[in-house]
N, C-alpha and C. Protein backbone atom coordinates (compact mmCIF):
# COMPACT_ATOMS: atom_id res chain seq x y z
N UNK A 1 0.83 -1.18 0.00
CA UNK A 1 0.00 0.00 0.00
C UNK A 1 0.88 1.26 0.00
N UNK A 2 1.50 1.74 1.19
CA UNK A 2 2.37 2.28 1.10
C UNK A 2 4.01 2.35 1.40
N UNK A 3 4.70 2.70 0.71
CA UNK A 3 5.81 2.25 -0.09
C UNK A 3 7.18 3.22 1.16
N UNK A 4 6.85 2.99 2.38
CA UNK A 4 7.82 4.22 3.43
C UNK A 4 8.36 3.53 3.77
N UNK A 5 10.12 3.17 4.24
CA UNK A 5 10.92 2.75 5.15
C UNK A 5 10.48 2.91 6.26
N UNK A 6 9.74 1.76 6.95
CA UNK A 6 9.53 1.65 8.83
C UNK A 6 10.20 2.70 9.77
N UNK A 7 11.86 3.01 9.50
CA UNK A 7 12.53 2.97 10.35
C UNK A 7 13.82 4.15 9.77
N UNK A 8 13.23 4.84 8.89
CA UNK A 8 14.33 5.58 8.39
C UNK A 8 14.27 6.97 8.99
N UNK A 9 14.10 7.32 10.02
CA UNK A 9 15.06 8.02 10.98
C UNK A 9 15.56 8.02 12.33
N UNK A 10 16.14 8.27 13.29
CA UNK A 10 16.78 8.02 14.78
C UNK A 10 16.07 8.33 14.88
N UNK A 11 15.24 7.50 15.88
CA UNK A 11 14.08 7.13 16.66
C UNK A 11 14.52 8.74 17.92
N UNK A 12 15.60 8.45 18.42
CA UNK A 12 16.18 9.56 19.67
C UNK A 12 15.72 11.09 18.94
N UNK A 13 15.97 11.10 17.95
CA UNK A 13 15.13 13.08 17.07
C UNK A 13 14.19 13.06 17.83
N UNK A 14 13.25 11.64 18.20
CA UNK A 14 11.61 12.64 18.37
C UNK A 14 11.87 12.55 19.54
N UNK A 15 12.62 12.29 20.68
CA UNK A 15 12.61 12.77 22.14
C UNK A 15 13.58 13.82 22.42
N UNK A 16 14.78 14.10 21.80
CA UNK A 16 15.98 14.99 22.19
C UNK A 16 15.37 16.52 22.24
N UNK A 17 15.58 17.45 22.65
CA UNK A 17 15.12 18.85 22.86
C UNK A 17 16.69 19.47 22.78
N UNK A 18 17.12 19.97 21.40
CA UNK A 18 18.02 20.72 21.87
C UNK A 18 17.49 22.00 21.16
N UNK A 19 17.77 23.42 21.96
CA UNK A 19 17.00 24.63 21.62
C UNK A 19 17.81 25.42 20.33
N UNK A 20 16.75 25.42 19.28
CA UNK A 20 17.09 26.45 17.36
C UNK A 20 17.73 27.29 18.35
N UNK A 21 18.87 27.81 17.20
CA UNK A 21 19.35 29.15 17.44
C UNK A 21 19.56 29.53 16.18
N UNK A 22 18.91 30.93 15.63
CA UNK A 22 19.35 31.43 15.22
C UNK A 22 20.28 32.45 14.87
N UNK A 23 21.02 32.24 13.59
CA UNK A 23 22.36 32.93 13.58
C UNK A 23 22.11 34.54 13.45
N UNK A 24 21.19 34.44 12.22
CA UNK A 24 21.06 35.99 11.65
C UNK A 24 19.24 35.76 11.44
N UNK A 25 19.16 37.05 12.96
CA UNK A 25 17.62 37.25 12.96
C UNK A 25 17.25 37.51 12.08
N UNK A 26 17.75 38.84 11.73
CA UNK A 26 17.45 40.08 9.89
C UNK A 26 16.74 39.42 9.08
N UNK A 27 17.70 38.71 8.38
CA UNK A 27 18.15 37.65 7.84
C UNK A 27 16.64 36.82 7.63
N UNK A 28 16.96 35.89 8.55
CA UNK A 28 15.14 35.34 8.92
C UNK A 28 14.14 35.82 9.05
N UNK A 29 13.82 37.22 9.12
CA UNK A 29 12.75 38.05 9.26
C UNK A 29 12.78 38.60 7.61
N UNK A 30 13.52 38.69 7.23
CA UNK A 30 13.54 39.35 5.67
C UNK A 30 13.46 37.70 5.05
N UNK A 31 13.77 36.54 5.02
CA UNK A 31 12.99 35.44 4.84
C UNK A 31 11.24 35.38 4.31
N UNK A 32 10.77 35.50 5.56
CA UNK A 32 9.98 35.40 6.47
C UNK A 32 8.44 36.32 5.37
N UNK A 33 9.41 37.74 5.18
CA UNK A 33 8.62 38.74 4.45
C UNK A 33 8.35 38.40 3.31
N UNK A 34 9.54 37.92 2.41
CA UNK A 34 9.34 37.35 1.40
C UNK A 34 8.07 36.29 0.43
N UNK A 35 7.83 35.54 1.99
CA UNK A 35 6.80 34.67 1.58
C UNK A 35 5.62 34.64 2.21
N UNK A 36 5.48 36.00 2.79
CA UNK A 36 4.49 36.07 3.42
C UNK A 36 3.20 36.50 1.83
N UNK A 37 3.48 36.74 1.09
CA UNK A 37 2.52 36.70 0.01
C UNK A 37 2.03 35.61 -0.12
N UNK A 38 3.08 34.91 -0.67
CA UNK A 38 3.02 33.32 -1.23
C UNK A 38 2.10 32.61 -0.81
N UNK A 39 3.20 32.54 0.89
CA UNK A 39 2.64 31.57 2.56
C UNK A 39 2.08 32.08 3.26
N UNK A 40 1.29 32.67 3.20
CA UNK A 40 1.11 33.39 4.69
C UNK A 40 0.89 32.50 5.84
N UNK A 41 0.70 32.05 5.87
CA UNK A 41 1.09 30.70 6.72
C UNK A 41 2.10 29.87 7.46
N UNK A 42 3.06 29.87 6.65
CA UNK A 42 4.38 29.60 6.66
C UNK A 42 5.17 30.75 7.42
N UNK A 43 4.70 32.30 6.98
CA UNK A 43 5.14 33.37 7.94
C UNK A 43 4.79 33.36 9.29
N UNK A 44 3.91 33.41 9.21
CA UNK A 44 2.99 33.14 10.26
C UNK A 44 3.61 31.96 11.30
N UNK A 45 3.66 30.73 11.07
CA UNK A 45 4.44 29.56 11.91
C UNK A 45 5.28 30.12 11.96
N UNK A 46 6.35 30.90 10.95
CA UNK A 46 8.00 30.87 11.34
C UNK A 46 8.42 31.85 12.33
N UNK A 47 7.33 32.89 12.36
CA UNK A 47 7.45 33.86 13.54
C UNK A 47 7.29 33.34 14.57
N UNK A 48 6.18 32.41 15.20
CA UNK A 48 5.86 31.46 16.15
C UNK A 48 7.45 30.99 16.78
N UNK A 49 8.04 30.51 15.58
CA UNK A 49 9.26 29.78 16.30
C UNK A 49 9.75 30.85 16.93
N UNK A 50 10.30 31.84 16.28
CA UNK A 50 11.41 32.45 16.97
C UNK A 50 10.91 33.45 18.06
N UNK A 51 9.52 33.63 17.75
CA UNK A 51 8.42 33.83 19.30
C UNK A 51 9.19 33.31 20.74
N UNK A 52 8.86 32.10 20.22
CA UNK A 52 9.04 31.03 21.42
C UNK A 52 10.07 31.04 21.82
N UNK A 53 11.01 30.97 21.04
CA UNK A 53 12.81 31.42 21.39
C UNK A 53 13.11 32.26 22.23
N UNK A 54 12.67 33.62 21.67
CA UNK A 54 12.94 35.06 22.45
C UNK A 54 12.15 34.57 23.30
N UNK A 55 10.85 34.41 23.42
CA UNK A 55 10.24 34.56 24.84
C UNK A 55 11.30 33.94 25.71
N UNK A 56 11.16 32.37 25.25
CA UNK A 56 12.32 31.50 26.53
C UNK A 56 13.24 31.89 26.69
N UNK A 57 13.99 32.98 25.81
CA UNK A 57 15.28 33.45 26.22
C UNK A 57 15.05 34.63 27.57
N UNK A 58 13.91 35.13 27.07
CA UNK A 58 13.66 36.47 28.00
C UNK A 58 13.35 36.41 29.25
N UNK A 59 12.67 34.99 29.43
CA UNK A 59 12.30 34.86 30.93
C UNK A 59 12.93 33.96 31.34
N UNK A 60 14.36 33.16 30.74
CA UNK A 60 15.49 32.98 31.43
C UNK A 60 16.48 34.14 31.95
N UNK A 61 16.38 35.23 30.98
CA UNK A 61 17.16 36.02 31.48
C UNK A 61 16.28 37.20 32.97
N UNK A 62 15.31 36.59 32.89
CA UNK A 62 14.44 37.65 33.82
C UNK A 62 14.53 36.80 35.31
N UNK A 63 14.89 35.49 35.56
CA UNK A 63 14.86 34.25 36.39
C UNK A 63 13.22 34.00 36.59
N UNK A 64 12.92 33.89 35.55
CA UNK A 64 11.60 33.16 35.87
C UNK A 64 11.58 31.89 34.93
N UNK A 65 10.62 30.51 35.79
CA UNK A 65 11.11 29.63 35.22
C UNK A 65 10.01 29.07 34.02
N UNK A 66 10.15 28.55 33.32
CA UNK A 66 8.96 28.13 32.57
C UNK A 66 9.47 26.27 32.20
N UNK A 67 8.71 25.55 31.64
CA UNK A 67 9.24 24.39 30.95
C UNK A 67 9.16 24.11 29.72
N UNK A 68 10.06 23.48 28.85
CA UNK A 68 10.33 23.37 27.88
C UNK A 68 9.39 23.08 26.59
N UNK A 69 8.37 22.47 27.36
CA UNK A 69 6.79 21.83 26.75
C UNK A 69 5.71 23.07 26.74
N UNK A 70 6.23 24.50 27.23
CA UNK A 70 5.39 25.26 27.37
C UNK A 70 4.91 25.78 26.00
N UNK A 71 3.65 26.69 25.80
CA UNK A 71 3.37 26.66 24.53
C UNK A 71 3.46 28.21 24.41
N UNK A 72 3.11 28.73 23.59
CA UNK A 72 3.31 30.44 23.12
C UNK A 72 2.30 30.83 24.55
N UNK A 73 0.80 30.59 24.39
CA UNK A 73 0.01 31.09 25.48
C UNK A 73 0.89 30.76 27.18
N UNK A 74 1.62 29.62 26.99
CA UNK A 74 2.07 29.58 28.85
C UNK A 74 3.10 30.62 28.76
N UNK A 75 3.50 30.93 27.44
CA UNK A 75 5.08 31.69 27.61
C UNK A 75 4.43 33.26 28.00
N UNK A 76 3.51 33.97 27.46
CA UNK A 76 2.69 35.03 27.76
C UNK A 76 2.23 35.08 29.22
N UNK A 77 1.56 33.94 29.31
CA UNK A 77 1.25 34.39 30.86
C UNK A 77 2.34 34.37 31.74
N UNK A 78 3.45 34.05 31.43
CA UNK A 78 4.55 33.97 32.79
C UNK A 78 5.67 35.74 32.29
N UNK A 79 5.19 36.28 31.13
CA UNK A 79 5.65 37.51 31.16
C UNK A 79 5.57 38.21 32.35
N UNK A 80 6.56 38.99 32.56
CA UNK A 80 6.85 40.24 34.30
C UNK A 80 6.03 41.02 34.07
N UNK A 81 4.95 41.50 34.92
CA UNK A 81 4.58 42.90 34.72
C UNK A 81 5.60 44.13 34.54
N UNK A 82 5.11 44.92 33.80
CA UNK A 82 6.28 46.10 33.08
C UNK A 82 6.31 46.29 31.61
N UNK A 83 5.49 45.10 31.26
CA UNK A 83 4.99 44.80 29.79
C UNK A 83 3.89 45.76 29.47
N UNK A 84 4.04 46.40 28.67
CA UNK A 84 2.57 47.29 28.16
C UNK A 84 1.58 46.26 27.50
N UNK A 85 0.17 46.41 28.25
CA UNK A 85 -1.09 45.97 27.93
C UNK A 85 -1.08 45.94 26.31
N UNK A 86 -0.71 46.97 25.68
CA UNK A 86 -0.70 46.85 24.24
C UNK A 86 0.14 46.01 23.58
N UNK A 87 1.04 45.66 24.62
CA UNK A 87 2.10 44.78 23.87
C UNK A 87 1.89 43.35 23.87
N UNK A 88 1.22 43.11 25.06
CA UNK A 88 0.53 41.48 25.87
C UNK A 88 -0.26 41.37 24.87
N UNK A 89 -1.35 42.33 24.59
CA UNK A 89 -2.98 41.91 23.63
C UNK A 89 -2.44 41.91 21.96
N UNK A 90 -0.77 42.45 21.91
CA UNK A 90 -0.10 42.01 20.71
C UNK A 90 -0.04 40.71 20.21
N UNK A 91 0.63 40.07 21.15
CA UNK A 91 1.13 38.57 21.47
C UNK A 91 -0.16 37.70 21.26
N UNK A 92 -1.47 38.04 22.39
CA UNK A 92 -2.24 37.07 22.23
C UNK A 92 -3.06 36.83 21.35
N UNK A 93 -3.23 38.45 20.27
CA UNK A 93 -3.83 37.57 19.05
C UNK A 93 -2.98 37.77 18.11
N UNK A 94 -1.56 37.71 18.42
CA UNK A 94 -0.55 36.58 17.40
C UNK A 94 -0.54 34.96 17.98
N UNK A 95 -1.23 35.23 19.10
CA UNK A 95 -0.93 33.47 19.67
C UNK A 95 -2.39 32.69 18.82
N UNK A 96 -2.76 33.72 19.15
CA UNK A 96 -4.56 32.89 18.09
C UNK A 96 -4.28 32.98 16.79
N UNK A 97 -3.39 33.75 16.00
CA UNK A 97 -3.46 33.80 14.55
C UNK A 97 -2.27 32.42 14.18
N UNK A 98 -1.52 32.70 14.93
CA UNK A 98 -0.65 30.89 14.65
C UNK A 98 -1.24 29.83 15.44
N UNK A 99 -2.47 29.73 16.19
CA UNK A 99 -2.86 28.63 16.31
C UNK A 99 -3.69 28.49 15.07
N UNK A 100 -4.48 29.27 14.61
CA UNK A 100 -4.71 29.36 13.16
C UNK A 100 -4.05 28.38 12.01
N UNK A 101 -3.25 29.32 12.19
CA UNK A 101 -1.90 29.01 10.88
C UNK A 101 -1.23 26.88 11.09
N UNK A 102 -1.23 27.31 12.13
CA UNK A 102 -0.24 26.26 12.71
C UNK A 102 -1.57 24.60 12.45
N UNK A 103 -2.34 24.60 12.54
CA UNK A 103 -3.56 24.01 12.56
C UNK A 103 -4.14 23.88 10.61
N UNK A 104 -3.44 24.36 9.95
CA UNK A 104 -3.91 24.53 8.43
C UNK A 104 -5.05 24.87 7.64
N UNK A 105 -5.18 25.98 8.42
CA UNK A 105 -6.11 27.03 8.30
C UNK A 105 -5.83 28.08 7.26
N UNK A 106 -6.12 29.09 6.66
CA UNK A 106 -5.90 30.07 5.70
C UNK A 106 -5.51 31.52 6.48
N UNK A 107 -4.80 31.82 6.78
CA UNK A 107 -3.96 33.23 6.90
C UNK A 107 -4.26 34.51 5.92
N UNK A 108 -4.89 35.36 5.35
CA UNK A 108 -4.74 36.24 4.61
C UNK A 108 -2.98 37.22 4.55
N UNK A 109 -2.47 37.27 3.60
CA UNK A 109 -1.19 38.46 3.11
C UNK A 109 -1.40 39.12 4.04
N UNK A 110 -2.68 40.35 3.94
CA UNK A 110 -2.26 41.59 5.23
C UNK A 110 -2.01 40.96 6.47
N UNK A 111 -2.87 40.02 7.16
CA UNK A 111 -2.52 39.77 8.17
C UNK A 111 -1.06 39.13 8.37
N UNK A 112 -1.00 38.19 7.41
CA UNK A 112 0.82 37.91 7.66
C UNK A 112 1.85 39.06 7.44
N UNK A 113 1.46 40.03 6.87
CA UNK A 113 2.75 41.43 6.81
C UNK A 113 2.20 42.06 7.88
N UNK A 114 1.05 42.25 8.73
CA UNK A 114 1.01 42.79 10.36
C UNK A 114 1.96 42.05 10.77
N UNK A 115 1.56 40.61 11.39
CA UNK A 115 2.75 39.58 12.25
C UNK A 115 4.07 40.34 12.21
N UNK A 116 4.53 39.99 10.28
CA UNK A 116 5.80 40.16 10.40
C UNK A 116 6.39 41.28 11.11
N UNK A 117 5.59 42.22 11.02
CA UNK A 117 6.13 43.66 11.18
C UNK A 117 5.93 43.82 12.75
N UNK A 118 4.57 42.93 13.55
CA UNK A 118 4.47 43.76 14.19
C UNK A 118 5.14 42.79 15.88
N UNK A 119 5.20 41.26 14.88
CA UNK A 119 5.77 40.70 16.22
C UNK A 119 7.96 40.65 16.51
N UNK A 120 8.06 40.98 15.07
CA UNK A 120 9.60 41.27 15.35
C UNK A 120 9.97 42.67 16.12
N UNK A 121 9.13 43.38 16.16
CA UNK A 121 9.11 44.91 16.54
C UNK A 121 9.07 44.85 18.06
N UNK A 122 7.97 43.79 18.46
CA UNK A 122 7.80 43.87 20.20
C UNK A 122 9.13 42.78 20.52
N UNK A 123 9.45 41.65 19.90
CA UNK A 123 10.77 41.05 20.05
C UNK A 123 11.80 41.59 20.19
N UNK A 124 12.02 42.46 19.60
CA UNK A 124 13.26 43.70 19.32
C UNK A 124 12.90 44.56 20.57
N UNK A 125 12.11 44.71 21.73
CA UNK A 125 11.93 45.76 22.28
C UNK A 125 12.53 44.75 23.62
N UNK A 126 12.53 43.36 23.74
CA UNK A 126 12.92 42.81 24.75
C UNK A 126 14.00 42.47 25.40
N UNK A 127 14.77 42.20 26.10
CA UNK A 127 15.99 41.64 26.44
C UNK A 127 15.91 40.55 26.98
């Protein structure tokens, strides 16, 4: 019926967690723009990742703890107060527009050139 090798990859990939890093944000964000016509979808998820990155980077560097299984919405709620309300209600309906996306749903262009623009912008504002 179907014609797949059982066993053709290390079984250990689907348990190991070691954390993306990216080299050149720019770079990936000018990616990102590119196909947000195309994909909007694809923009849409790829911001998600590096969402999740910065967040976990940010609230390691803040000592707050989160776990590794956490999802975009747990990473939001464990944000410090000091965050502008406008910036939180940023996040959470980018967290609904990539559960969207992420789920294979249809994204419209404008809305994927908001994301791009508007979730690298609050990323860039964090440490």
């Amino acid at each position: 019926m179907f014609k797949v090798k059982a066993f053709g990859y290390n079984k250990d990939d689907l348990t190991k967690r070691v954390p993306l890093k990216i080299s050149n944000e720019a770079k990936y964000y000018e990616f990102l723009k590119t196909i947000a016509e195309e994909y909007p979808f694809l923009t849409v998820v790829g911001l998600r990742i590096i969402t999740e990155i910065k967040l976990k980077n940010f609230l390691q560097n803040q000592g707050i703890g989160f776990n590794d299984r956490d999802n975009l919405g747990d990473l939001i709620n464990k944000l410090p107060n000091g965050i502008p309300d406008a910036q939180i209600k940023i996040l959470r309906d980018f967290k609904e527009l990539e559960n969207i996306a992420s789920h294979g749903y249809e994204i419209s262009r404008e809305t994927a050139k908001w994301a791009v623009d508007a979730i690298p912008a609050f990323l860039g504002s964090i440490k």
